[in-house]
Each structure stands twice: as C-alpha cells, then as structure tokens.
N, C-alpha and C. Protein backbone atom coordinates (compact mmCIF):
# COMPACT_ATOMS: atom_id res chain seq x y z
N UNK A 1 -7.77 -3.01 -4.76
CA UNK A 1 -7.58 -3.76 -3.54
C UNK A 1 -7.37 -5.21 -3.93
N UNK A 2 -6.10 -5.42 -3.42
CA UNK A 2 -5.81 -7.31 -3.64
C UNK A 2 -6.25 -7.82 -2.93
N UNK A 3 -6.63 -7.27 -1.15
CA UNK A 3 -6.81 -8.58 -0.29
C UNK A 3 -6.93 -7.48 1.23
N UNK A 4 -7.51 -8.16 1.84
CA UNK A 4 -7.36 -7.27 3.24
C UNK A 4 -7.54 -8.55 4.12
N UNK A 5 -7.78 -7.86 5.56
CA UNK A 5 -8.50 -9.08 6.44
C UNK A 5 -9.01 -8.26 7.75
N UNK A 6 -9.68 -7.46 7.45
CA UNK A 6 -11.02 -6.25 7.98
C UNK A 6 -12.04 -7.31 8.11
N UNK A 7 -12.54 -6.46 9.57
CA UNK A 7 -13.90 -6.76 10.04
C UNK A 7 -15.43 -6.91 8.96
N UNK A 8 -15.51 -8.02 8.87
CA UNK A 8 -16.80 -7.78 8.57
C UNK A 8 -17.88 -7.05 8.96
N UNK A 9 -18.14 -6.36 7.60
CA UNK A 9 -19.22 -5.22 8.30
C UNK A 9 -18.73 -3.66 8.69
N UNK A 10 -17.80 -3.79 8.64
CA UNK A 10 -16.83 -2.18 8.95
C UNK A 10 -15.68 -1.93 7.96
N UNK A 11 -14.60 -2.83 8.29
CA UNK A 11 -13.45 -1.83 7.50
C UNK A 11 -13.81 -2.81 6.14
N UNK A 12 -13.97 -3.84 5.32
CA UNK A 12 -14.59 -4.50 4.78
C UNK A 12 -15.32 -3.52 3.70
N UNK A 13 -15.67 -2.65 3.85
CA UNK A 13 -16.03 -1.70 2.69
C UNK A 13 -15.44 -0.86 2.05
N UNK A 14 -13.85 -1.39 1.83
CA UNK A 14 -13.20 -0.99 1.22
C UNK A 14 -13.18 -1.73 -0.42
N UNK A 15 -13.70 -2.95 0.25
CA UNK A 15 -14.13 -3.72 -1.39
C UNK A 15 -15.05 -3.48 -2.15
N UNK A 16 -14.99 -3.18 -3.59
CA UNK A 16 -16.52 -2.46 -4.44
C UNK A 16 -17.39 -3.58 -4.50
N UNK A 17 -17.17 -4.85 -3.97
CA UNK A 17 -18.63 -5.42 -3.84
C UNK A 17 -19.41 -5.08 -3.03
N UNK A 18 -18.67 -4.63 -1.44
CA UNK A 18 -19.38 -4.01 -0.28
C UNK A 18 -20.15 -2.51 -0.27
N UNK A 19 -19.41 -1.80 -1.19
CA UNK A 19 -19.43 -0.18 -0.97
C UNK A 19 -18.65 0.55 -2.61
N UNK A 20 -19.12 1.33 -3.09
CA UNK A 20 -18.24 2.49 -3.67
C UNK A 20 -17.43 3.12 -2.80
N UNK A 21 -17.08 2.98 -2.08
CA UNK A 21 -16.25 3.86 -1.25
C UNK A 21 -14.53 4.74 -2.01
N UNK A 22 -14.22 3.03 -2.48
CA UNK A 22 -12.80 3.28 -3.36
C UNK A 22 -13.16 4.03 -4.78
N UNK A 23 -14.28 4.28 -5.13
CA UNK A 23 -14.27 4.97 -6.23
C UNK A 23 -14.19 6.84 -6.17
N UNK A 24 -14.08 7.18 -4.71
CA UNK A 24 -13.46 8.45 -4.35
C UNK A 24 -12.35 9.24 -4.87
N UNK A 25 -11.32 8.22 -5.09
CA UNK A 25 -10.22 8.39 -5.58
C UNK A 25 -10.15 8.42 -7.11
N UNK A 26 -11.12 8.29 -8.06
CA UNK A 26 -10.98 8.02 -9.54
C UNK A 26 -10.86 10.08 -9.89
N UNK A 27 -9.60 9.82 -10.64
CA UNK A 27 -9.45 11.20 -11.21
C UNK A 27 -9.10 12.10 -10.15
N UNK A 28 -8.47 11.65 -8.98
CA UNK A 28 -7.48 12.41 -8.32
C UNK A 28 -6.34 12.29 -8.54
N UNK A 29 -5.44 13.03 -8.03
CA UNK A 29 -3.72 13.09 -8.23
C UNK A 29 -3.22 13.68 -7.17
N UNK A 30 -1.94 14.13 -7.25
CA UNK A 30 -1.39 14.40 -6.10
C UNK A 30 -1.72 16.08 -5.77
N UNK A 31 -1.88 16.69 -7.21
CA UNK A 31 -2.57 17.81 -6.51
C UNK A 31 -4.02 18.27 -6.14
N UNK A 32 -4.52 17.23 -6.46
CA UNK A 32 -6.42 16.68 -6.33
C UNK A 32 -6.60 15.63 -5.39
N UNK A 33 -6.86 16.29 -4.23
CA UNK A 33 -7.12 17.32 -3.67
C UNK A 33 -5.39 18.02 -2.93
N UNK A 34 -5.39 18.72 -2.22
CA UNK A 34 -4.20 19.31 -2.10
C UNK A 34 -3.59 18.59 -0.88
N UNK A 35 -2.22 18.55 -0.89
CA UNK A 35 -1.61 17.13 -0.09
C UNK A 35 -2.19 17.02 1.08
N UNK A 36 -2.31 18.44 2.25
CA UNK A 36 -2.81 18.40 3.04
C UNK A 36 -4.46 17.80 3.52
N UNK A 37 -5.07 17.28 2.31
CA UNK A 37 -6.21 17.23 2.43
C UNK A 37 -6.64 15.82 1.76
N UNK A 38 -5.00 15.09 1.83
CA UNK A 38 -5.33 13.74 1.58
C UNK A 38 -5.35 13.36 2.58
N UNK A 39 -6.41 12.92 3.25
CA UNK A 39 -7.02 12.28 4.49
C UNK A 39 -8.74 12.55 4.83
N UNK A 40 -9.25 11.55 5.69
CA UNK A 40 -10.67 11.04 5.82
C UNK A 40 -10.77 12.47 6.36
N UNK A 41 -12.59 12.72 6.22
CA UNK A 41 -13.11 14.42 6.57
C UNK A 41 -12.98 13.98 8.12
N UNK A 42 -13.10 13.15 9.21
CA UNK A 42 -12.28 13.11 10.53
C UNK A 42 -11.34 13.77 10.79
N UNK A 43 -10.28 13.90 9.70
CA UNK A 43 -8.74 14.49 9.84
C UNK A 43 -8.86 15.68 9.53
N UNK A 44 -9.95 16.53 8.63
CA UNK A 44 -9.59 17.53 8.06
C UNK A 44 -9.64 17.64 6.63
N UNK A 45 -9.10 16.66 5.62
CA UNK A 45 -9.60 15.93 4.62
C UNK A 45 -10.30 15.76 4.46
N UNK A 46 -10.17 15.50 2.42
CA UNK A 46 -11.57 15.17 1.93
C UNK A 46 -12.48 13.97 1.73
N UNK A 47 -11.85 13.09 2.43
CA UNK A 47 -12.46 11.18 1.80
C UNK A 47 -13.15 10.74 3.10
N UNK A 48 -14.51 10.24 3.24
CA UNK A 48 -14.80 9.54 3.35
C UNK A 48 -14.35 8.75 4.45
N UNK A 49 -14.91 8.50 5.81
CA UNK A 49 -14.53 7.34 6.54
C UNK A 49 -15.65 6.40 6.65
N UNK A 50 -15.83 5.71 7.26
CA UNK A 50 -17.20 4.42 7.69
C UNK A 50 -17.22 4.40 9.33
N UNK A 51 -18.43 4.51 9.46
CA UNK A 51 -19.06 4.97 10.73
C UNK A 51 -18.18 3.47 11.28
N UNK A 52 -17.73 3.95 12.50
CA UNK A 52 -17.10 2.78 12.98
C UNK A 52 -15.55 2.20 12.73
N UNK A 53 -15.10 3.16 11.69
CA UNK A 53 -13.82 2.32 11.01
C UNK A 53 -13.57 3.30 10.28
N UNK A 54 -12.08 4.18 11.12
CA UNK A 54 -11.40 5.14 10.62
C UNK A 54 -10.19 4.42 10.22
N UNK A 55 -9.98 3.94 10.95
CA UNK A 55 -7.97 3.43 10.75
C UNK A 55 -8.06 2.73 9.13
N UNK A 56 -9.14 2.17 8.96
CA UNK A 56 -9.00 1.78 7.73
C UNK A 56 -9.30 2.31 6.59
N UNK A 57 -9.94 3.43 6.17
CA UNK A 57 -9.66 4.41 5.37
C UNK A 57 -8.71 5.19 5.32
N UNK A 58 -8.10 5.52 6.41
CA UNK A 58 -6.98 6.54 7.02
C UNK A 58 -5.87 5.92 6.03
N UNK A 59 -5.67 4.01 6.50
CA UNK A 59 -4.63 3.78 5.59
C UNK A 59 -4.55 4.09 4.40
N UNK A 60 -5.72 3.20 3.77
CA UNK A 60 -6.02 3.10 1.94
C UNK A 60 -5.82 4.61 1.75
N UNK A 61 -6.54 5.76 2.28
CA UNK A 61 -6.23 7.15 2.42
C UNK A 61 -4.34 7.56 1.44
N UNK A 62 -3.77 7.28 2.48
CA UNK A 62 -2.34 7.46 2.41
C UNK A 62 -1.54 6.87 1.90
N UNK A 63 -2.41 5.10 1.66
CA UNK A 63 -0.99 4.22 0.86
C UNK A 63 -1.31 4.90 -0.64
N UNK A 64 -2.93 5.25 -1.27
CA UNK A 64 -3.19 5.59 -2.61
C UNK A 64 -1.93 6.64 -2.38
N UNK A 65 -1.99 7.93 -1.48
CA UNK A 65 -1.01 8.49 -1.84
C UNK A 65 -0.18 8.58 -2.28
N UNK A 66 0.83 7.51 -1.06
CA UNK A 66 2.52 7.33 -1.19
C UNK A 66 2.54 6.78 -2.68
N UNK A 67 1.77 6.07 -2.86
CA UNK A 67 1.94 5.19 -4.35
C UNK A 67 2.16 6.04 -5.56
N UNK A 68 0.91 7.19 -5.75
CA UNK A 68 0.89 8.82 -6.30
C UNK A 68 2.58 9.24 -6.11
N UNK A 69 2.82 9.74 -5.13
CA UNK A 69 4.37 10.28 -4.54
C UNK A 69 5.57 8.96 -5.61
N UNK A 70 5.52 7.86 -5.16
CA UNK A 70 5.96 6.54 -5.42
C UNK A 70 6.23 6.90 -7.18
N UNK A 71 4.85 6.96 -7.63
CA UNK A 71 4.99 6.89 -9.31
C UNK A 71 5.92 7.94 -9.71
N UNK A 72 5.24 9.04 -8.93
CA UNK A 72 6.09 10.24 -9.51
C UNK A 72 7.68 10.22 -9.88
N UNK A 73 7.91 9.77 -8.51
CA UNK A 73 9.07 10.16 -8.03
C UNK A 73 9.97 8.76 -9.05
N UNK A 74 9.33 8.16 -9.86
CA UNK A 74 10.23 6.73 -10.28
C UNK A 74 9.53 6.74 -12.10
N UNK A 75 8.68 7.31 -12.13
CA UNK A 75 7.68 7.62 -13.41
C UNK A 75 8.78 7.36 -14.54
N UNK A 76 10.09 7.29 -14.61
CA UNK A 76 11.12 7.42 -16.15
C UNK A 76 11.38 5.79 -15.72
N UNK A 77 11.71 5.23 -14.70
CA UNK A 77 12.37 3.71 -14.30
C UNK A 77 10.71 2.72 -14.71
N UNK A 78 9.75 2.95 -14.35
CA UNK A 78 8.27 2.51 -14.70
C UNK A 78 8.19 2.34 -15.81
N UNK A 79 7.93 3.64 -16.71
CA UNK A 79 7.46 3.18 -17.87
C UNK A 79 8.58 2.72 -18.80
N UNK A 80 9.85 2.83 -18.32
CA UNK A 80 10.53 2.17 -19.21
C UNK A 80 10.79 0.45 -18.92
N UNK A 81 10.55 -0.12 -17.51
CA UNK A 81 9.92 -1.39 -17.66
C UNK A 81 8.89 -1.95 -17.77
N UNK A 82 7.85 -1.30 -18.10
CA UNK A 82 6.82 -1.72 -18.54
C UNK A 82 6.89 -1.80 -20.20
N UNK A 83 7.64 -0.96 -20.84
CA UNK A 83 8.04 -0.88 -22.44
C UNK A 83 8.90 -2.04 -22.59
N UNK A 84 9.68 -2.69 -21.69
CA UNK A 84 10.73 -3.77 -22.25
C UNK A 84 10.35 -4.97 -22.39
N UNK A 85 10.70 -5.89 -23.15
CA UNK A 85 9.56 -6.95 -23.77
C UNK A 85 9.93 -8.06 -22.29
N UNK A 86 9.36 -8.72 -22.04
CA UNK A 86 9.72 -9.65 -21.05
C UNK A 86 11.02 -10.45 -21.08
N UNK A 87 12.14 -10.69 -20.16
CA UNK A 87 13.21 -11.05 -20.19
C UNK A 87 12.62 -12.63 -19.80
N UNK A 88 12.24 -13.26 -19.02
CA UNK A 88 11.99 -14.60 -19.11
C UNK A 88 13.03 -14.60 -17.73
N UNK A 89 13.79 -13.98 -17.43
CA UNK A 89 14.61 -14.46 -16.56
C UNK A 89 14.54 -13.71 -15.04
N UNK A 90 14.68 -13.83 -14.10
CA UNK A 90 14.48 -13.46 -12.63
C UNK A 90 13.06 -13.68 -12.24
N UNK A 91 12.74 -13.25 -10.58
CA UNK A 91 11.24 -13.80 -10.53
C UNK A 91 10.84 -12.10 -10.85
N UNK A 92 8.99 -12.12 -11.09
CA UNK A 92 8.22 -11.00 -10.70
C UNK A 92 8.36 -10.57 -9.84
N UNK A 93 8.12 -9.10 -9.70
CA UNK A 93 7.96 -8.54 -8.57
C UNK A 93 5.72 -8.79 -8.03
N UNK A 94 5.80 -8.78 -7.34
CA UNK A 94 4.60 -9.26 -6.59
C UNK A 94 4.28 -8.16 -5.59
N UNK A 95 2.77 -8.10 -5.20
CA UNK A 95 2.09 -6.85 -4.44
C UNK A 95 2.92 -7.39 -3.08
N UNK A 96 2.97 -8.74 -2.59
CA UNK A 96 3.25 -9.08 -1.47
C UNK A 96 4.97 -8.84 -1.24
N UNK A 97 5.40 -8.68 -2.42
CA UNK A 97 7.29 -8.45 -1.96
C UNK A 97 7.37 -6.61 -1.60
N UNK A 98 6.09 -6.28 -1.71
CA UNK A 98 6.50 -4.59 -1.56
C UNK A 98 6.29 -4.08 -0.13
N UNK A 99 6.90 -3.40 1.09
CA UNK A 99 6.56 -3.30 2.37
C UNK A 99 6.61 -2.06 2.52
N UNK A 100 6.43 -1.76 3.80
CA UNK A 100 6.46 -0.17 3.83
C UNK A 100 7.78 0.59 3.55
N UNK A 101 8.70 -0.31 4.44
CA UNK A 101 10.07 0.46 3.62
C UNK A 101 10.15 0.50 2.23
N UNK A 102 9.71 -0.19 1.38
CA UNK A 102 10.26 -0.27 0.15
C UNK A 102 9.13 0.60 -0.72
N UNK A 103 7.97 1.26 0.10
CA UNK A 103 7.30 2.50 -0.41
C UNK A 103 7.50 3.77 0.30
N UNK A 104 8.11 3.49 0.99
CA UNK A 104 8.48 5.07 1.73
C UNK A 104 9.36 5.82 0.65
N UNK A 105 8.75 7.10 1.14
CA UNK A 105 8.86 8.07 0.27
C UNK A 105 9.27 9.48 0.78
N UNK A 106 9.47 10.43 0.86
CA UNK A 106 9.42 11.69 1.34
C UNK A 106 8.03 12.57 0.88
N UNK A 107 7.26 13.29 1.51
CA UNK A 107 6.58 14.13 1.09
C UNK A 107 7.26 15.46 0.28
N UNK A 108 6.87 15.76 -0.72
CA UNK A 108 7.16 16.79 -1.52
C UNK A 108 6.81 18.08 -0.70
C-alpha cells in the first residue's frame, strides 16, 4: 500500500501499522484461492472484511487481483524491463500514472 485516504478507524486497516489484514494475501496467486473466491467472506470469498468497511477490502480484494491477471498476462514485457540496465532517458513510470483503464484486464 502507497497511500490511501480511508476513514480513520475503519477502512484505514489496510495499513500493517493498523492491522495484518494485508498479510492475507502472502503466498496466494491466481489460482490460490480459486478466481471465484477472490473476494471478502461477505461476497462468498475468502478474505477478510472490517466490521464496518467492506468497500474497502472489496477493492484491495480485486486490484491485488487484476495486478495477478496484469503480471500474467505481460510477465515476458516485465521481466525483460526490469533486466535492461537503465536508459537515463524518458520519465518513470509511477504508481500514480497507472488508472483503471490502464489495469483493466479481462478475466481468464
């Protein structure tokens, strides 16, 4: 998590100073747990909501996903810029230049 701007006291425990909550996700993948069952136990799913504050697990829920979907689906273009030594030239890409269009994805 880079940054939110959640209620104190509710959606706010998405940060590991507040809560383990985000450590749910360590050593899952896209078939752990099974797609249908990426979502808070509210939905049917297996993660975790906070008494008071669904919408905000629901998201983190689904963006970890798309991101999962995201890698997959780009996994040869990734690691081969992450292997290339730094060009010095154009800007970074940044968490804040990425939007929902530009993570949308199709479900498999």
């Amino acid at each position: 998590m880079i940054g939110h701007k959640e209620t104190p006291g509710l959606g706010d425990r998405i940060e590991t100073r507040k809560s383990n909550w985000v450590t749910e996700f360590e050593g899952r993948s896209l078939g752990n747990p099974a797609p249908r069952e990426w979502n808070v136990k509210k939905n049917g799913g297996v993660f975790d909501q906070f008494t008071g504050a669904t919408i905000t697990p629901r998201a983190v829920v689904k963006a970890v996903q798309k991101s999962l979907i995201y890698f997959r689906q780009h996994q040869q273009i990734i690691q081969a810029q992450l292997n290339k030594p730094p060009s010095g030239h154009g800007p970074a890409v940044t968490p804040g230049d990425l939007t929902d269009e530009s993570l949308s994805v199709e479900q498999p």
